[in-house]
C-alpha atoms as a PDB file:
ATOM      1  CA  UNK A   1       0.000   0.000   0.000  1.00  0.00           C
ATOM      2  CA  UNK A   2       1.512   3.652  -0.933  1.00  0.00           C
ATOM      3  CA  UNK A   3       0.377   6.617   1.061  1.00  0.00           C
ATOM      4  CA  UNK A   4       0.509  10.286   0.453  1.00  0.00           C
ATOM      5  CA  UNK A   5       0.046  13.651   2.776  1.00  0.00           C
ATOM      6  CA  UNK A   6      -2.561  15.864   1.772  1.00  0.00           C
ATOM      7  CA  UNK A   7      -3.117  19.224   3.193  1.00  0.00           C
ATOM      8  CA  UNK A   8      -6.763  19.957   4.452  1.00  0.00           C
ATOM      9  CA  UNK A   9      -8.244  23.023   2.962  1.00  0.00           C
ATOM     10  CA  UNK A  10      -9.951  24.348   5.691  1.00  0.00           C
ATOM     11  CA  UNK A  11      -7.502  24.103   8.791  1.00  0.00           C
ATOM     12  CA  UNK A  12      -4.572  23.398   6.857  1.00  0.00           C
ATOM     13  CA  UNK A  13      -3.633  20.197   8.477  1.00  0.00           C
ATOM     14  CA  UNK A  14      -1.348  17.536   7.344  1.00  0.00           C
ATOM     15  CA  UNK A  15      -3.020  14.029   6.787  1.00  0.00           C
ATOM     16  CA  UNK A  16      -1.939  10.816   5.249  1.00  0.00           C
ATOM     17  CA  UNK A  17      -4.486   9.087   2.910  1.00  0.00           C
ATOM     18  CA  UNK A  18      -4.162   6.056   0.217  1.00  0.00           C
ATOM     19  CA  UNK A  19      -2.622   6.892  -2.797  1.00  0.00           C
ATOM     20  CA  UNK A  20      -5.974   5.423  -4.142  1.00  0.00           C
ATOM     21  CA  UNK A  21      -8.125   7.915  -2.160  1.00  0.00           C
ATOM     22  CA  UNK A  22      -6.272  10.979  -2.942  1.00  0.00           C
ATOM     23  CA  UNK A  23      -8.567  12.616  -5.183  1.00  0.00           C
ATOM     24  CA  UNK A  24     -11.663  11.627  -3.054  1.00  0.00           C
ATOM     25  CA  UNK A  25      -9.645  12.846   0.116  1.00  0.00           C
ATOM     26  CA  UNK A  26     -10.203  16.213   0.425  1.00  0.00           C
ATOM     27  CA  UNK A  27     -10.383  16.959   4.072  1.00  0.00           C
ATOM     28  CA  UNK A  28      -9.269  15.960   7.151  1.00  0.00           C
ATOM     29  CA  UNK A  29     -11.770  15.161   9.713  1.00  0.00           C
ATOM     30  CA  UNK A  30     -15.868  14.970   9.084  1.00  0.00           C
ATOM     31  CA  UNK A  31     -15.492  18.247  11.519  1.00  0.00           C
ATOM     32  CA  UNK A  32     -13.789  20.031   8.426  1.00  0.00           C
ATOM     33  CA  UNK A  33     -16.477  18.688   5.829  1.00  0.00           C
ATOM     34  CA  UNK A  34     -19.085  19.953   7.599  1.00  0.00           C
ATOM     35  CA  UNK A  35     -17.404  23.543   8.090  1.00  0.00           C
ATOM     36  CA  UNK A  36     -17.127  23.027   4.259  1.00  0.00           C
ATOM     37  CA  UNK A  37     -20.346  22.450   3.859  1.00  0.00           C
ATOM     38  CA  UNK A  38     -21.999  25.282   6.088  1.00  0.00           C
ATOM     39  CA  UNK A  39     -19.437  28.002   4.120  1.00  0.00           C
ATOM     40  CA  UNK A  40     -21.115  26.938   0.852  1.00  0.00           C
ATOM     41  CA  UNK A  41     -24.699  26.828   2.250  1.00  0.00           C
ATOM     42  CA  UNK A  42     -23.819  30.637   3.128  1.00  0.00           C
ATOM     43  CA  UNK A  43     -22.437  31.161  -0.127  1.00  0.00           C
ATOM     44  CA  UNK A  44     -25.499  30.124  -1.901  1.00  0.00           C
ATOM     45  CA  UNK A  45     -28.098  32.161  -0.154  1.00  0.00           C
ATOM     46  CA  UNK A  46     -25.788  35.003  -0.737  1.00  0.00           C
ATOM     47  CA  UNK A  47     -25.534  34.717  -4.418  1.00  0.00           C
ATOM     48  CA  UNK A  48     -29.370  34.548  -4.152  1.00  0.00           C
ATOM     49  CA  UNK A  49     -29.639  37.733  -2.062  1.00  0.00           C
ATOM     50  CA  UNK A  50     -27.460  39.676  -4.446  1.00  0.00           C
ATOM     51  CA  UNK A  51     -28.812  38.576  -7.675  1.00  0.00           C
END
């Protein structure tokens, strides 16, 4: 098995994932999806508000 460290987008942590996961692996902890997920829940309503 070959591994490589990825760097999570929203707290900038190190993790080490499958090289077969790597493009699937996108953050670090389901904590950091979720923070993910709220930001672009904002986003949207935003882009609704200002259109």
């Amino acid at each position: 098995m070959e591994y490589v460290t990825k760097i999570c987008p929203i707290c900038g942590s190190e993790f080490i994932v499958l090289k077969e996961a790597e493009e699937k692996a996108i953050y670090c902890t389901l904590e950091c999806l979720l923070i993910s997920q709220e930001r672009m829940r904002g986003e949207d309503f935003s882009s609704l508000i200002s259109a």
